[in-house]
N, C-alpha and C. Protein backbone atom coordinates (compact mmCIF):
# COMPACT_ATOMS: atom_id res chain seq x y z
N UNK A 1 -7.27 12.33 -16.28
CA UNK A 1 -7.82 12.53 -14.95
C UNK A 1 -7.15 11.61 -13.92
N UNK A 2 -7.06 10.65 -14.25
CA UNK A 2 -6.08 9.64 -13.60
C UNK A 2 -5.05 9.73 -13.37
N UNK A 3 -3.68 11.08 -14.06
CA UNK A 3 -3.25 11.52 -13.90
C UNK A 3 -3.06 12.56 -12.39
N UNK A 4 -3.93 13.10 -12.46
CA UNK A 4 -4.02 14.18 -11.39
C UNK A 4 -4.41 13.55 -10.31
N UNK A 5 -5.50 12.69 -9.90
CA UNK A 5 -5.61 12.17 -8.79
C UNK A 5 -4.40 11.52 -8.49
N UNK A 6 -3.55 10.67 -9.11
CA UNK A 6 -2.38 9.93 -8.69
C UNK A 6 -1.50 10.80 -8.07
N UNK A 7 -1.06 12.25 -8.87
CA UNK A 7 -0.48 12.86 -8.13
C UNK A 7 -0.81 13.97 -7.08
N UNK A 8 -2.15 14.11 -7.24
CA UNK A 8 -2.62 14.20 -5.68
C UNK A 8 -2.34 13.69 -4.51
N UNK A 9 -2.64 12.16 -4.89
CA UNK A 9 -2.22 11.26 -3.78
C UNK A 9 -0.37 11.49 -3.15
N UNK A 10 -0.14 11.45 -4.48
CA UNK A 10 1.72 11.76 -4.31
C UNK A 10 1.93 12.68 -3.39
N UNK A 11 1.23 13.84 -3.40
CA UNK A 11 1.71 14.81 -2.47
C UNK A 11 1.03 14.36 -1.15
N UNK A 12 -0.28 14.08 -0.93
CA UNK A 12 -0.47 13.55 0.38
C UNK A 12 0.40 12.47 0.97
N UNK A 13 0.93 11.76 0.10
CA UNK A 13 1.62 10.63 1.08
C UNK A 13 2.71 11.38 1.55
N UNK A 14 3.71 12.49 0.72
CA UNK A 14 4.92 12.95 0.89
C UNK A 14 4.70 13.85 2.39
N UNK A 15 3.64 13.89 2.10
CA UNK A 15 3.06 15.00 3.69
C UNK A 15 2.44 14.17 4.76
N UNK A 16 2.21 13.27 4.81
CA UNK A 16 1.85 12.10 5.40
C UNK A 16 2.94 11.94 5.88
N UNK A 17 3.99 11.07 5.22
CA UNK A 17 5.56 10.70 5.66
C UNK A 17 6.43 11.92 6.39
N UNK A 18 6.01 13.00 5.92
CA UNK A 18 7.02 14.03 6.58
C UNK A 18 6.47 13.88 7.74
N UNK A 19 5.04 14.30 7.81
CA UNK A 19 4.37 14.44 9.31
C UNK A 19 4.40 13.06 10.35
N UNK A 20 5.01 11.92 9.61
CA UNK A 20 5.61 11.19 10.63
C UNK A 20 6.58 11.27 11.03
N UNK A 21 7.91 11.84 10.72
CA UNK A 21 8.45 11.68 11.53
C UNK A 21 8.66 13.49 12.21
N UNK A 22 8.17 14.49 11.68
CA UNK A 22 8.20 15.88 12.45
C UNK A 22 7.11 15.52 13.56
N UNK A 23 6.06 14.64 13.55
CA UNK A 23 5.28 14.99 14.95
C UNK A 23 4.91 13.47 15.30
N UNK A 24 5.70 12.81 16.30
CA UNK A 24 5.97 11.59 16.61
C UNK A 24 5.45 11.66 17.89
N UNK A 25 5.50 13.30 18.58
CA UNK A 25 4.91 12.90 20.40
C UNK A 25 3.30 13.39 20.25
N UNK A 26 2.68 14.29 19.33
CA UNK A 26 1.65 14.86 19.58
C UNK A 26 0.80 14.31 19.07
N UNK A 27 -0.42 13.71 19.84
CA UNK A 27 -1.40 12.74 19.45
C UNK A 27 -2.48 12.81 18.55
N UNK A 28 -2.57 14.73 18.90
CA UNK A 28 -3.44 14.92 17.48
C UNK A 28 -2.74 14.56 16.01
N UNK A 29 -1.66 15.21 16.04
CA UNK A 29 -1.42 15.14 14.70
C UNK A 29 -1.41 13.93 14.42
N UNK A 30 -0.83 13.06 15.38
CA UNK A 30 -0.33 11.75 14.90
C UNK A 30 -1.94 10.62 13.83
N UNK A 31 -3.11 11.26 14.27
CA UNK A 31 -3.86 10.78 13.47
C UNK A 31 -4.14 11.50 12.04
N UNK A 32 -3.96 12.99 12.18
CA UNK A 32 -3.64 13.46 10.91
C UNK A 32 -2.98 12.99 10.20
N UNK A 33 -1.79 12.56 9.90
CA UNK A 33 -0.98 12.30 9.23
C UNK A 33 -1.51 10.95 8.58
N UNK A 34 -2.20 9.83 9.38
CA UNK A 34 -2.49 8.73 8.80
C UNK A 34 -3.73 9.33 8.14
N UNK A 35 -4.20 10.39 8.33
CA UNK A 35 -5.66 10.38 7.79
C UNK A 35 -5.46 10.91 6.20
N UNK A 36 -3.72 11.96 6.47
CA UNK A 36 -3.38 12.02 5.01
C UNK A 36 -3.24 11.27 4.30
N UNK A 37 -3.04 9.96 4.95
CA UNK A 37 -2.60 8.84 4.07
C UNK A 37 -3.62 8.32 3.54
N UNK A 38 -4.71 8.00 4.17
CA UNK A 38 -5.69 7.31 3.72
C UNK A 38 -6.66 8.00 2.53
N UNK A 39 -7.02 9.97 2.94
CA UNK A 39 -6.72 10.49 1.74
C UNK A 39 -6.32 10.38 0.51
N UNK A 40 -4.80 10.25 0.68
CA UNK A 40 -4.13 9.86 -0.31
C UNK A 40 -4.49 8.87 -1.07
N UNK A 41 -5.06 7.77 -0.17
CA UNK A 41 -5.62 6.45 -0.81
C UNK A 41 -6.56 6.02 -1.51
N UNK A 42 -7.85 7.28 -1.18
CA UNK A 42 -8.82 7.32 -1.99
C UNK A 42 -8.36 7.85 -3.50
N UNK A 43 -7.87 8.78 -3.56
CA UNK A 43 -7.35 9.42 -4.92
C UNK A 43 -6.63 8.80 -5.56
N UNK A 44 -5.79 7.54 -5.18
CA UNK A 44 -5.45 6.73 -5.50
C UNK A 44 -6.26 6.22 -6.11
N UNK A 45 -7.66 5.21 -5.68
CA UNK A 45 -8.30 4.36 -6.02
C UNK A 45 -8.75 4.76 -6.72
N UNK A 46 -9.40 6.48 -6.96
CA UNK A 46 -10.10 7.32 -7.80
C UNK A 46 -9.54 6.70 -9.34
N UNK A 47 -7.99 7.32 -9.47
CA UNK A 47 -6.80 7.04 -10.38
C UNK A 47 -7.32 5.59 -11.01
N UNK A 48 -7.22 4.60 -10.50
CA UNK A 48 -7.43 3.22 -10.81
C UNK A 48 -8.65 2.88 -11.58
N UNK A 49 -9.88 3.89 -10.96
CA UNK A 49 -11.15 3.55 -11.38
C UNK A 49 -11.36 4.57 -12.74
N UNK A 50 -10.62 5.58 -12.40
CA UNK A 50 -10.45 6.40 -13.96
C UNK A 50 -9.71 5.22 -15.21
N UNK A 51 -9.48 4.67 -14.76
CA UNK A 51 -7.47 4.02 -15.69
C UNK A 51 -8.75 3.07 -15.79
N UNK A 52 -9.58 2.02 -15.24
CA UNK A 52 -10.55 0.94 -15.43
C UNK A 52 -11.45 1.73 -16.36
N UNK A 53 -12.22 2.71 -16.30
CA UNK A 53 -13.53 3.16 -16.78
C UNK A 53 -12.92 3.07 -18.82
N UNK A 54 -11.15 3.98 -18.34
CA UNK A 54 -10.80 4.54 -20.17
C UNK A 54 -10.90 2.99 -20.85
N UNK A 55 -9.83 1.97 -19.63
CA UNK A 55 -9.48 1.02 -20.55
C UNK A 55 -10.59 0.01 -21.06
N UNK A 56 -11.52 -0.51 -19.75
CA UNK A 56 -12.27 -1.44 -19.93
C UNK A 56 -11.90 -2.28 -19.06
N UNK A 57 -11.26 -2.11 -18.72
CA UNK A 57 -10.62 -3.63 -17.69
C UNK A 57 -9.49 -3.18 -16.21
N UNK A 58 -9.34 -4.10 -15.31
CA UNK A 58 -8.14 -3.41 -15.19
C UNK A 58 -6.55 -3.18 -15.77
N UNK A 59 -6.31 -2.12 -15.15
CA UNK A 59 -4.74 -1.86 -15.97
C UNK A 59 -3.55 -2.48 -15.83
N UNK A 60 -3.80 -3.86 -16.23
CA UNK A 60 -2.69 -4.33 -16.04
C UNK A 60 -1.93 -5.10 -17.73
N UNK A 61 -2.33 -3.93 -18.36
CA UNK A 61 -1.52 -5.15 -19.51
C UNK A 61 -0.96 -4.11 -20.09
N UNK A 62 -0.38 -3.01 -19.03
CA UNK A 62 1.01 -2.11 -19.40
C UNK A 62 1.93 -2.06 -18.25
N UNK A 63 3.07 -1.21 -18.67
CA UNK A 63 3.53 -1.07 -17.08
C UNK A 63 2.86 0.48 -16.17
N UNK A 64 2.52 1.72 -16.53
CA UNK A 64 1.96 2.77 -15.75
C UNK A 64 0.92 1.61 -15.11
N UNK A 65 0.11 0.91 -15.77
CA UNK A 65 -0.95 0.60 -14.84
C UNK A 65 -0.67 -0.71 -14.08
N UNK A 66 0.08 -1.73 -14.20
CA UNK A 66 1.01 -2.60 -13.39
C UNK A 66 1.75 -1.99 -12.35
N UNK A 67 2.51 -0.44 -12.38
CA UNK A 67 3.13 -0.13 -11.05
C UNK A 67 1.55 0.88 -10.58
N UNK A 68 0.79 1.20 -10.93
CA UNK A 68 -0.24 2.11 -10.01
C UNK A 68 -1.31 0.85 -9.53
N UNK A 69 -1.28 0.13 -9.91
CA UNK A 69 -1.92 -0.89 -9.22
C UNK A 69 -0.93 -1.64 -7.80
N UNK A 70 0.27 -2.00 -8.39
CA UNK A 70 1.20 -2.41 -7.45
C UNK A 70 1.07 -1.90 -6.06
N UNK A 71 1.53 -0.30 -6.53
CA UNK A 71 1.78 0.68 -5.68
C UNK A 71 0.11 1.26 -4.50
N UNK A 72 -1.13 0.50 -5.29
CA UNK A 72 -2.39 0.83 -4.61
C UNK A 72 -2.40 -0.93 -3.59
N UNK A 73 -1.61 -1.31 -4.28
CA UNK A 73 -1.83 -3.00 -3.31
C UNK A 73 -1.23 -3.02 -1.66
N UNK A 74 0.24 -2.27 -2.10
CA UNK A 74 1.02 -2.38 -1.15
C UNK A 74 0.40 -1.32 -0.03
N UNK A 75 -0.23 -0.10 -0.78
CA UNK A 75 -0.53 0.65 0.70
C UNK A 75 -1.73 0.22 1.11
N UNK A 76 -2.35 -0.79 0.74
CA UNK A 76 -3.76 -1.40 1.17
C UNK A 76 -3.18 -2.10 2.30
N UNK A 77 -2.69 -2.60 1.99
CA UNK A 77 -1.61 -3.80 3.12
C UNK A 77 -0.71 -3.05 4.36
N UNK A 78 -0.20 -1.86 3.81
CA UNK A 78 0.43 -0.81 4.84
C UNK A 78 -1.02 -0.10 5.83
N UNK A 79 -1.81 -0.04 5.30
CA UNK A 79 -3.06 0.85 5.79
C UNK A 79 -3.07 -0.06 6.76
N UNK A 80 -3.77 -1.49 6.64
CA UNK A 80 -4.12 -2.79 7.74
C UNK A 80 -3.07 -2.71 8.55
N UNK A 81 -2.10 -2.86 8.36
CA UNK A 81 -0.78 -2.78 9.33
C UNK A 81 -0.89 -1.47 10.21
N UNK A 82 -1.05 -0.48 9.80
CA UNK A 82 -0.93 0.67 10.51
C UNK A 82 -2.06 0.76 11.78
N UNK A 83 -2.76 0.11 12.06
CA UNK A 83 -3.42 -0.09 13.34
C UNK A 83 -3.10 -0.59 14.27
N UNK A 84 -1.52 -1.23 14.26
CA UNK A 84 -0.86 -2.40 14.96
C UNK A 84 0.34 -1.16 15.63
N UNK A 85 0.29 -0.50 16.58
CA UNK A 85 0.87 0.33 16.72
C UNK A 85 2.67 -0.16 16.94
N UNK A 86 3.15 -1.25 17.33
CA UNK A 86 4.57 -1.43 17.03
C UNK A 86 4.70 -1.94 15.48
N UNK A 87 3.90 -1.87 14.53
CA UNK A 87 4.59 -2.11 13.46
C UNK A 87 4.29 -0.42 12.80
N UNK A 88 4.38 0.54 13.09
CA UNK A 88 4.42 1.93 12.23
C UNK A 88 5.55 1.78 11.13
N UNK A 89 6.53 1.69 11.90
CA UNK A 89 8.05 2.15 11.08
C UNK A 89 7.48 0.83 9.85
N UNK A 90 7.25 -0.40 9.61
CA UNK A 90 6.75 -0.59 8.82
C UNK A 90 6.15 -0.26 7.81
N UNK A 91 5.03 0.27 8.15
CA UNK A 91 3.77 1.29 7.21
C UNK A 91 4.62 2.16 6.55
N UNK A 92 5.50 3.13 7.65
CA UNK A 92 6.47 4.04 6.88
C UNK A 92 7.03 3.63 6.09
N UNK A 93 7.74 2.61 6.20
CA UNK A 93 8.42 1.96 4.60
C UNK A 93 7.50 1.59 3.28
N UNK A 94 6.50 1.02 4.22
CA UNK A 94 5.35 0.43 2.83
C UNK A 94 5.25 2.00 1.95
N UNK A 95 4.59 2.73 2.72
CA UNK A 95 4.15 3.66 1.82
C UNK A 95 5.33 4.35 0.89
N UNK A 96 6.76 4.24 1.71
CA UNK A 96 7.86 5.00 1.05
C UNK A 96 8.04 4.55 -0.10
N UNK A 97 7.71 2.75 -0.28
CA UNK A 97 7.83 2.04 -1.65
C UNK A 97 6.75 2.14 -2.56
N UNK A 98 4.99 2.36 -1.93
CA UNK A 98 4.22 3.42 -3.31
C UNK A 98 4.49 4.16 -3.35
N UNK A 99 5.15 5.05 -2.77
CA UNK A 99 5.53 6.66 -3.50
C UNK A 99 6.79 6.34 -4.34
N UNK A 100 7.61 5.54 -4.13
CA UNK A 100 8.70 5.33 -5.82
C UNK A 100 7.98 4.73 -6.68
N UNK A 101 6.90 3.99 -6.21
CA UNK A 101 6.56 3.22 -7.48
C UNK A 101 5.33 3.77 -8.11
N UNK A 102 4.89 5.07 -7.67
CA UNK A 102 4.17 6.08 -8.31
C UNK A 102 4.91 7.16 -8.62
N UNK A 103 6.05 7.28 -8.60
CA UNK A 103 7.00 8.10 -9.32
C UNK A 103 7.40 7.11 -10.46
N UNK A 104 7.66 6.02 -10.40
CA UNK A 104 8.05 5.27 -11.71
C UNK A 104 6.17 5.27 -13.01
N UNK A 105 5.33 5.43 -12.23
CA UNK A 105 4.08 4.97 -12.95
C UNK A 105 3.68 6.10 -13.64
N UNK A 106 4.26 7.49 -12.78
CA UNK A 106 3.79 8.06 -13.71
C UNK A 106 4.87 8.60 -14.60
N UNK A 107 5.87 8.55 -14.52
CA UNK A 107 7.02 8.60 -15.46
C UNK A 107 6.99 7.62 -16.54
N UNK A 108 5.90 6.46 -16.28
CA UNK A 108 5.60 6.06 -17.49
C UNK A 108 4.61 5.76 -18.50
N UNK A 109 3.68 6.93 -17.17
CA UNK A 109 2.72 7.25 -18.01
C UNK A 109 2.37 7.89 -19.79
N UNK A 110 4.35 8.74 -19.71
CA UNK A 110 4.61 9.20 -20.62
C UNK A 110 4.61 8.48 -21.78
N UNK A 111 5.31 7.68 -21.50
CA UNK A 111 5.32 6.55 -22.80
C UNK A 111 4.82 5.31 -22.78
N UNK A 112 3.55 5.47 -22.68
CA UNK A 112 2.74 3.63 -22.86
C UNK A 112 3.33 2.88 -23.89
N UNK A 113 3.57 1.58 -23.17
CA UNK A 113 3.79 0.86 -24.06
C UNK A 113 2.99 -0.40 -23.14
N UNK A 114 3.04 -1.20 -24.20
CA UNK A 114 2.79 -2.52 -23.27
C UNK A 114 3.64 -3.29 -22.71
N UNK A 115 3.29 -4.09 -21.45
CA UNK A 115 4.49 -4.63 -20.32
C UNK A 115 5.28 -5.62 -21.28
N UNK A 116 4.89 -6.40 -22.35
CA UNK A 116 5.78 -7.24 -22.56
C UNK A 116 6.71 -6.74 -23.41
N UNK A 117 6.40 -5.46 -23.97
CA UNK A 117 7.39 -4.66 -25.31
C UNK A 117 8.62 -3.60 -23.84
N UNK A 118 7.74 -3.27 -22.85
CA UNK A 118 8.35 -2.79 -21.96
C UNK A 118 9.98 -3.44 -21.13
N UNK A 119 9.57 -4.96 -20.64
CA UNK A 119 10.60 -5.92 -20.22
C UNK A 119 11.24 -6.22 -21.37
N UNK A 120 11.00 -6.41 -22.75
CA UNK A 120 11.85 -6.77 -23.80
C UNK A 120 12.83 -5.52 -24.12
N UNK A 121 12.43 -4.26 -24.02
CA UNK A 121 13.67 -3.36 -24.03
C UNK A 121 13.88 -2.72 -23.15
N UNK A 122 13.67 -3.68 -21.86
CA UNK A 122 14.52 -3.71 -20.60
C UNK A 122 15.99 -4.52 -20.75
N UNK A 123 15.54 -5.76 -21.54
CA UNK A 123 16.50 -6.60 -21.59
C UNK A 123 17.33 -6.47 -22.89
């Protein structure tokens, strides 16, 4: 289940980000697009609280749940920022870096392993 909400979120942010920069003068949309984001953010958190409920704890003693946590930190921090209207292009980046790093989380969702067996056959 944690699965699907994550990539729920995936597609809202990707539509989020598009709709920033296709509608940059029109004021309605321009809150749509953040509202996709924040969307996005709940299903996110959904993801997290699924990944807490299976494991028992939070998910941090793999890597899927080390980058979906990562990747829920940084757009917490992009969200706060995004009210500051000269820092947008900011936010736009924040979120551009949870959406790779929820493409890496769930690409490794495939193969759990744990983070320290993970960095050891990294290296």
């Amino acid at each position: 289940m944690d699965i699907v909400s994550l990539s729920i979120s995936l597609v809202l942010y990707v539509i989020g980000i598009i709709a920033f920069f296709v509608f940059r003068e029109k004021y309605v949309l321009k809150s749509w697009r953040t509202l996709l984001i924040w969307i996005g953010f709940l299903f996110h958190t959904l993801a997290i609280i699924f990944r807490i409920i299976h494991d028992g704890g939070l998910p941090l003693s793999y890597s899927y749940g080390i980058f979906m946590t990562l990747s829920w930190a940084i757009l917490l921090a992009g969200l706060f920022i995004s009210s500051n209207i000269k820092m947008r292009m900011l936010f736009v980046i924040l979120v551009c870096i949870a959406f790779s790093l929820i493409l890496i989380a769930l690409h490794l969702s495939k193969t759990p392993q744990l983070s320290g067996q993970s960095i050891q056959g990294f290296w």
